[in-house]
PDB file of N, CA and C in Angstrom:
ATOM      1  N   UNK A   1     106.715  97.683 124.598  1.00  0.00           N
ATOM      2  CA  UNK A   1     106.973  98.890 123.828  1.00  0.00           C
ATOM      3  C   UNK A   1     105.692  99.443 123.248  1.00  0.00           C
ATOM      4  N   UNK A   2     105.364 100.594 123.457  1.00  0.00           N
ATOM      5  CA  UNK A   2     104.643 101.149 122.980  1.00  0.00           C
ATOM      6  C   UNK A   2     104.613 101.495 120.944  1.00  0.00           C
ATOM      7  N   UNK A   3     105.596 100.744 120.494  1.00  0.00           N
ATOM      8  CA  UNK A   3     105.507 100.767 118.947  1.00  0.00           C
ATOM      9  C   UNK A   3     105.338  99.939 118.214  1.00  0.00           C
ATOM     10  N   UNK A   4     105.136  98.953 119.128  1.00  0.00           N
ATOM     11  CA  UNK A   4     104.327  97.541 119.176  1.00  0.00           C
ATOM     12  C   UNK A   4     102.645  97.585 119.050  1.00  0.00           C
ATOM     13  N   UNK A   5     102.394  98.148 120.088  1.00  0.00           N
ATOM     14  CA  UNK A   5     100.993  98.149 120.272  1.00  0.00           C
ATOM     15  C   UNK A   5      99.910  99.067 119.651  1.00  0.00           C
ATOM     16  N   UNK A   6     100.988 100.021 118.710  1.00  0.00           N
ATOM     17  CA  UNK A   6     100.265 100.714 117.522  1.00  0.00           C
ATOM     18  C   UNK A   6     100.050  99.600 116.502  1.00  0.00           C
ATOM     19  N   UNK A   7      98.408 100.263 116.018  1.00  0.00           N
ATOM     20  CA  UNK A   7      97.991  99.575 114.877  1.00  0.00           C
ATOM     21  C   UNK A   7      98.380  99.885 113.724  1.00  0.00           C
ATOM     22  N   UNK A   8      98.462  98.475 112.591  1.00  0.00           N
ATOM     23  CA  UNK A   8      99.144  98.967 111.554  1.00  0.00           C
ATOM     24  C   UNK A   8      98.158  99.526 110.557  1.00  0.00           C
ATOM     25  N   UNK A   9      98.691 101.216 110.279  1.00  0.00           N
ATOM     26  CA  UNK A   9      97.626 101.361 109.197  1.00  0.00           C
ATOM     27  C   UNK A   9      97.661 101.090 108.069  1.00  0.00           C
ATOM     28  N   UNK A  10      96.295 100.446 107.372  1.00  0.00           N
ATOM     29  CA  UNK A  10      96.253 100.144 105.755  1.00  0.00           C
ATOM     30  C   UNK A  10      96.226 101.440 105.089  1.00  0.00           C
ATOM     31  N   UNK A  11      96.777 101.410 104.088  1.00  0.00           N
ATOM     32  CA  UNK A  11      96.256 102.241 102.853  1.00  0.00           C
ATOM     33  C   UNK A  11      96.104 101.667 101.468  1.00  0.00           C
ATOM     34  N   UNK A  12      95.133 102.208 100.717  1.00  0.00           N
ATOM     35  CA  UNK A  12      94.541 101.619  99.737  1.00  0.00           C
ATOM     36  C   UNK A  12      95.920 102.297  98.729  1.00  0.00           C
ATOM     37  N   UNK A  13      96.628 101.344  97.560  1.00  0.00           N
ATOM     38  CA  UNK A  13      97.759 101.883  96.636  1.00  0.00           C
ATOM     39  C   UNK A  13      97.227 102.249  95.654  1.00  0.00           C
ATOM     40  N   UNK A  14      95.830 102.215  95.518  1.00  0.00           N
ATOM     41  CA  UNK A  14      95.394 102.948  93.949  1.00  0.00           C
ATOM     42  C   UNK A  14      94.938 104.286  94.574  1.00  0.00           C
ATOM     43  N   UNK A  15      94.398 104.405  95.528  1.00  0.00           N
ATOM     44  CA  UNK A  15      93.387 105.988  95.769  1.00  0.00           C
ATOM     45  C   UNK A  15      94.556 106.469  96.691  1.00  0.00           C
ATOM     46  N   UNK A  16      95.476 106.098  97.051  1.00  0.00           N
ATOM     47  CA  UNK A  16      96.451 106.644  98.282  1.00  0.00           C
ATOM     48  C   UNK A  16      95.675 107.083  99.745  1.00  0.00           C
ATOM     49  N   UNK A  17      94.129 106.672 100.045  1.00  0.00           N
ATOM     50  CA  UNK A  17      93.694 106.600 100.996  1.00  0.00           C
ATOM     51  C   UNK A  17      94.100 106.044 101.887  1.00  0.00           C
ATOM     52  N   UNK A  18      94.061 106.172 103.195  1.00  0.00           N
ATOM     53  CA  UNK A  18      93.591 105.328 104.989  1.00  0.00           C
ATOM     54  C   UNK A  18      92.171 104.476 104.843  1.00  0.00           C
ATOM     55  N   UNK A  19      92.312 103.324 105.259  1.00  0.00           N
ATOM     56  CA  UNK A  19      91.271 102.936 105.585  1.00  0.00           C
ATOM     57  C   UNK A  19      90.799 102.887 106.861  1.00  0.00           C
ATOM     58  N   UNK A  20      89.509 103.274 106.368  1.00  0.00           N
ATOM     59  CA  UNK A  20      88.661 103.460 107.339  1.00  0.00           C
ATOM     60  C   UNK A  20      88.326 102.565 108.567  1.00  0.00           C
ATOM     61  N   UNK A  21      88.220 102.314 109.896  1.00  0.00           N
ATOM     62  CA  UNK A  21      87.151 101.533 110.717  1.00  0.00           C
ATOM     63  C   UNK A  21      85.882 100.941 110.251  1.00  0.00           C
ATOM     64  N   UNK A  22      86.019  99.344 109.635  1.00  0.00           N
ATOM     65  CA  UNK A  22      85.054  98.795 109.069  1.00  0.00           C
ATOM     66  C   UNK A  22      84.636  98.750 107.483  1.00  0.00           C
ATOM     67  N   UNK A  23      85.954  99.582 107.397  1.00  0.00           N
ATOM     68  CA  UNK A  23      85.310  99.698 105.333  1.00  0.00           C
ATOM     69  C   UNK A  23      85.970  98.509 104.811  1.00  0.00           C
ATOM     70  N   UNK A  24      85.031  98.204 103.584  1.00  0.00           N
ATOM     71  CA  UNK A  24      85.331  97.251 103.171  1.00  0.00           C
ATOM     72  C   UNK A  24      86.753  97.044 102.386  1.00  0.00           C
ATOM     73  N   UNK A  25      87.497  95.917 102.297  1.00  0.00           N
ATOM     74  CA  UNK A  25      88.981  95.750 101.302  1.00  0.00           C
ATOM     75  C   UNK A  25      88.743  94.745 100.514  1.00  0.00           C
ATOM     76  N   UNK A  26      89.887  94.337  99.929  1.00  0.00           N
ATOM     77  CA  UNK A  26      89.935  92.876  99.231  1.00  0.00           C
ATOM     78  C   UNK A  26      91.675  92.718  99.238  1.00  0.00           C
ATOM     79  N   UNK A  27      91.547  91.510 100.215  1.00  0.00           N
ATOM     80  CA  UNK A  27      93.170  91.004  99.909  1.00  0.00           C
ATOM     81  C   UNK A  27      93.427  90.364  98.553  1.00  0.00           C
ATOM     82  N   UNK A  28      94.012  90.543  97.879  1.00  0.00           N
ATOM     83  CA  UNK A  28      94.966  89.758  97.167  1.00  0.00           C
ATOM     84  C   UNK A  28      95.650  88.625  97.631  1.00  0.00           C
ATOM     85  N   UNK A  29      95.055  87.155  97.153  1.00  0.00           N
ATOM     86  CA  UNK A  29      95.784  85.892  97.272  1.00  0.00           C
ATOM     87  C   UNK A  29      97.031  85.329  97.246  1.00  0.00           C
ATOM     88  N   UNK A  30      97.719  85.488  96.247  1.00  0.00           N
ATOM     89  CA  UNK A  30      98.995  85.915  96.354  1.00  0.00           C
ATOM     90  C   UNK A  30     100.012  86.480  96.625  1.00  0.00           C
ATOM     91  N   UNK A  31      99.759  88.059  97.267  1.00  0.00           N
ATOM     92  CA  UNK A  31     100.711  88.759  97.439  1.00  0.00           C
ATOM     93  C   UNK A  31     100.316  89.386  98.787  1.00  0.00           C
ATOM     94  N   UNK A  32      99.500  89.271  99.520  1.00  0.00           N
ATOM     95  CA  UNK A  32      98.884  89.758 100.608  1.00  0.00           C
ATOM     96  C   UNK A  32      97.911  90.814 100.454  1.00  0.00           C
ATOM     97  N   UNK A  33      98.671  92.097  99.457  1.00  0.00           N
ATOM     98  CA  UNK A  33      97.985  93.232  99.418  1.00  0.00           C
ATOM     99  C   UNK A  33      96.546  93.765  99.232  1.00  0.00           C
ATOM    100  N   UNK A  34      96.052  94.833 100.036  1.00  0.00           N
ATOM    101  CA  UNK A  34      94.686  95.402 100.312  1.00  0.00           C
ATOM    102  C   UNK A  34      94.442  96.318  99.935  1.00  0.00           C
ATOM    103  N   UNK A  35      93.444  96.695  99.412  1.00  0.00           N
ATOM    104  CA  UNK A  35      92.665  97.699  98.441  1.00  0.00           C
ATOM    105  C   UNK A  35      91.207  97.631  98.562  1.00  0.00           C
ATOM    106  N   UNK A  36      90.960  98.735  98.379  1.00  0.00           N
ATOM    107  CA  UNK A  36      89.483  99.155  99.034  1.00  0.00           C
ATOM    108  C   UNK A  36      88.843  98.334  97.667  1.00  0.00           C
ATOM    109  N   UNK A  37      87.674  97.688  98.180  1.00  0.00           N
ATOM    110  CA  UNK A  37      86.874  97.030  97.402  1.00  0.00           C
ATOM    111  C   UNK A  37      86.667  97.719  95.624  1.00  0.00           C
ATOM    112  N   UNK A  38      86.224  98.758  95.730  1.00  0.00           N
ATOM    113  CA  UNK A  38      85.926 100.016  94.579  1.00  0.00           C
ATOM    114  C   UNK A  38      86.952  99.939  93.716  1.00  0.00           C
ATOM    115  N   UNK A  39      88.092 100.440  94.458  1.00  0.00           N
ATOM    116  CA  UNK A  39      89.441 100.354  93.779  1.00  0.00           C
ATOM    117  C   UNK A  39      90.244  99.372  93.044  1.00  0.00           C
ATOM    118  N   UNK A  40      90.049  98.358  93.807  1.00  0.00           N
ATOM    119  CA  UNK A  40      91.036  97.121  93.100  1.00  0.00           C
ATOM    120  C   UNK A  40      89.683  96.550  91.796  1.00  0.00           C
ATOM    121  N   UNK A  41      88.895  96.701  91.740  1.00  0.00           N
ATOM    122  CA  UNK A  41      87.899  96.547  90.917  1.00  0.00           C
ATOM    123  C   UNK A  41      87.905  96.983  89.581  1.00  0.00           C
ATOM    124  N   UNK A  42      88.190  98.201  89.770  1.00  0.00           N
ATOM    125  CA  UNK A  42      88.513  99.303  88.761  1.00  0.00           C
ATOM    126  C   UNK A  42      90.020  99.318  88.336  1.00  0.00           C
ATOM    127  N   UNK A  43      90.557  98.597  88.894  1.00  0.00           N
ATOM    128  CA  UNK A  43      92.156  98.660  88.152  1.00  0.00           C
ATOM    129  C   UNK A  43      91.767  97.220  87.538  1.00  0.00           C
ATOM    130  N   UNK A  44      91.031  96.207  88.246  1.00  0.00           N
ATOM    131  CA  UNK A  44      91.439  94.757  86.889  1.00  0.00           C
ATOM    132  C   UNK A  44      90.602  94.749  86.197  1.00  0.00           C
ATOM    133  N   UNK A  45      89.864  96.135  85.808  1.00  0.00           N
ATOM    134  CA  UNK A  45      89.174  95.978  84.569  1.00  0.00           C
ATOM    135  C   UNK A  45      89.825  96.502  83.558  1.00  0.00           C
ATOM    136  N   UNK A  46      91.336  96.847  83.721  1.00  0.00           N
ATOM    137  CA  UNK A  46      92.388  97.492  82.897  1.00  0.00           C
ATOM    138  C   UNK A  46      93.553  96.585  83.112  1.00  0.00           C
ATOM    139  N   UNK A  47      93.540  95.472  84.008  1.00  0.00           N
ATOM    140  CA  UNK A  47      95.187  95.188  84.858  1.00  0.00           C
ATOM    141  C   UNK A  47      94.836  93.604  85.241  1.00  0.00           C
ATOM    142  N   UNK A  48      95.869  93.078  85.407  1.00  0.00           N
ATOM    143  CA  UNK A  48      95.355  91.718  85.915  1.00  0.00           C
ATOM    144  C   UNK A  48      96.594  91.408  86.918  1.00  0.00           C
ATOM    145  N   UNK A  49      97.292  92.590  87.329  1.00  0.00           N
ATOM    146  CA  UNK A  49      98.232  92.436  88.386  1.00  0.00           C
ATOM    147  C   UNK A  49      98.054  93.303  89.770  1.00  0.00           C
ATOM    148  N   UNK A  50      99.121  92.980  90.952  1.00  0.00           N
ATOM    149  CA  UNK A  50      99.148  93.559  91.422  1.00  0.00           C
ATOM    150  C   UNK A  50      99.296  95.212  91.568  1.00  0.00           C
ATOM    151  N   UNK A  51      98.454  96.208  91.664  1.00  0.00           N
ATOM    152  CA  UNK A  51      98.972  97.332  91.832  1.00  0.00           C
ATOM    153  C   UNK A  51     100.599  97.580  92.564  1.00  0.00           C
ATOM    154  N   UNK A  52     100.703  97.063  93.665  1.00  0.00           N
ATOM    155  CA  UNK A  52     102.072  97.412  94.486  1.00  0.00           C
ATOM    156  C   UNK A  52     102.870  96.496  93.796  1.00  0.00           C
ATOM    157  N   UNK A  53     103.199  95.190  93.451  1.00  0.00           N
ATOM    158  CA  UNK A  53     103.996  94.478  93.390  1.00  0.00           C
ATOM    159  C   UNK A  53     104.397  94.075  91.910  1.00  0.00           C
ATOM    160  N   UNK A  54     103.037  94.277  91.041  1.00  0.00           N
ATOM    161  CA  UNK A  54     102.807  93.471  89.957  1.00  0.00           C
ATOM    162  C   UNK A  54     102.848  91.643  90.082  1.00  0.00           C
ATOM    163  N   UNK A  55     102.402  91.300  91.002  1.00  0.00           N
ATOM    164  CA  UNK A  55     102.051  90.002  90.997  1.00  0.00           C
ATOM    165  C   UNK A  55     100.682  89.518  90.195  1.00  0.00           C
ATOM    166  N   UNK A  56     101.200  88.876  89.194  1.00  0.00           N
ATOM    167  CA  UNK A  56      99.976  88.480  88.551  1.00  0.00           C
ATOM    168  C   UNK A  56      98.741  88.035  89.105  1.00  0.00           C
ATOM    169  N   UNK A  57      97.646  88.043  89.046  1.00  0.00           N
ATOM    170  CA  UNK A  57      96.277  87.712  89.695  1.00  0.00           C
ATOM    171  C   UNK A  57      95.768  86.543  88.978  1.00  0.00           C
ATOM    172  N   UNK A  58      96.195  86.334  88.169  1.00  0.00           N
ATOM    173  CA  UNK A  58      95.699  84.831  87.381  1.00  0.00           C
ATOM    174  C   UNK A  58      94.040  84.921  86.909  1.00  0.00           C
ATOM    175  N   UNK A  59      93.467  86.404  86.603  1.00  0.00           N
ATOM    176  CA  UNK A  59      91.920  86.698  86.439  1.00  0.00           C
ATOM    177  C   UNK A  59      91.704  85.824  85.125  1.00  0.00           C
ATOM    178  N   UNK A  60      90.853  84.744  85.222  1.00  0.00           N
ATOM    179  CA  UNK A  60      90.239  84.707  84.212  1.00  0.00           C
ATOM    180  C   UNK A  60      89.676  85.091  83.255  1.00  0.00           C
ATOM    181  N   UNK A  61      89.535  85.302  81.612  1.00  0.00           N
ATOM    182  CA  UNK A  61      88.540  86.274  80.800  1.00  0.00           C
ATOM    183  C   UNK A  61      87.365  85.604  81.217  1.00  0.00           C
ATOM    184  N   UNK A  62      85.947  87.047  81.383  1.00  0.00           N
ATOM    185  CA  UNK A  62      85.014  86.337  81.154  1.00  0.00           C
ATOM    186  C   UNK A  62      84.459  85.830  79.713  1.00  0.00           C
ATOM    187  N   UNK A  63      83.671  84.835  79.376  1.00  0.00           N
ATOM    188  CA  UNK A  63      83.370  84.849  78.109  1.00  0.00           C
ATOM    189  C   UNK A  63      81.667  85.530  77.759  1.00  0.00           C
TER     190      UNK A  63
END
């Protein structure tokens, strides 16, 4: 089947972007989810969960 052999596209859930061919992400350990490097960066400096799911990230404070 040809709906098979389409690729699955990512999108980043904070910027509502496509990712690009080769740009950088960061999975999430727990929950699978991908987010452009920039992005998920900038939400756990406010958030310590998942954007899509709210799965906690378990971020340590720094001291």
């Amino acid at each position: 089947r040809e709906e098979e052999e389409e690729e699955e596209i990512l999108e980043c859930a904070v910027c509502l972007s496509e990712f690009e061919e080769n740009e950088a992400g960061r999975r999430l350990p727990k929950c699978g989810h991908v987010f452009h490097t920039e992005c998920i960066d900038m939400w756990f400096s406010s958030h310590s969960t998942c954007p899509l799911c709210r799965t906690s990230v378990g971020l340590e404070a720094s001291s």
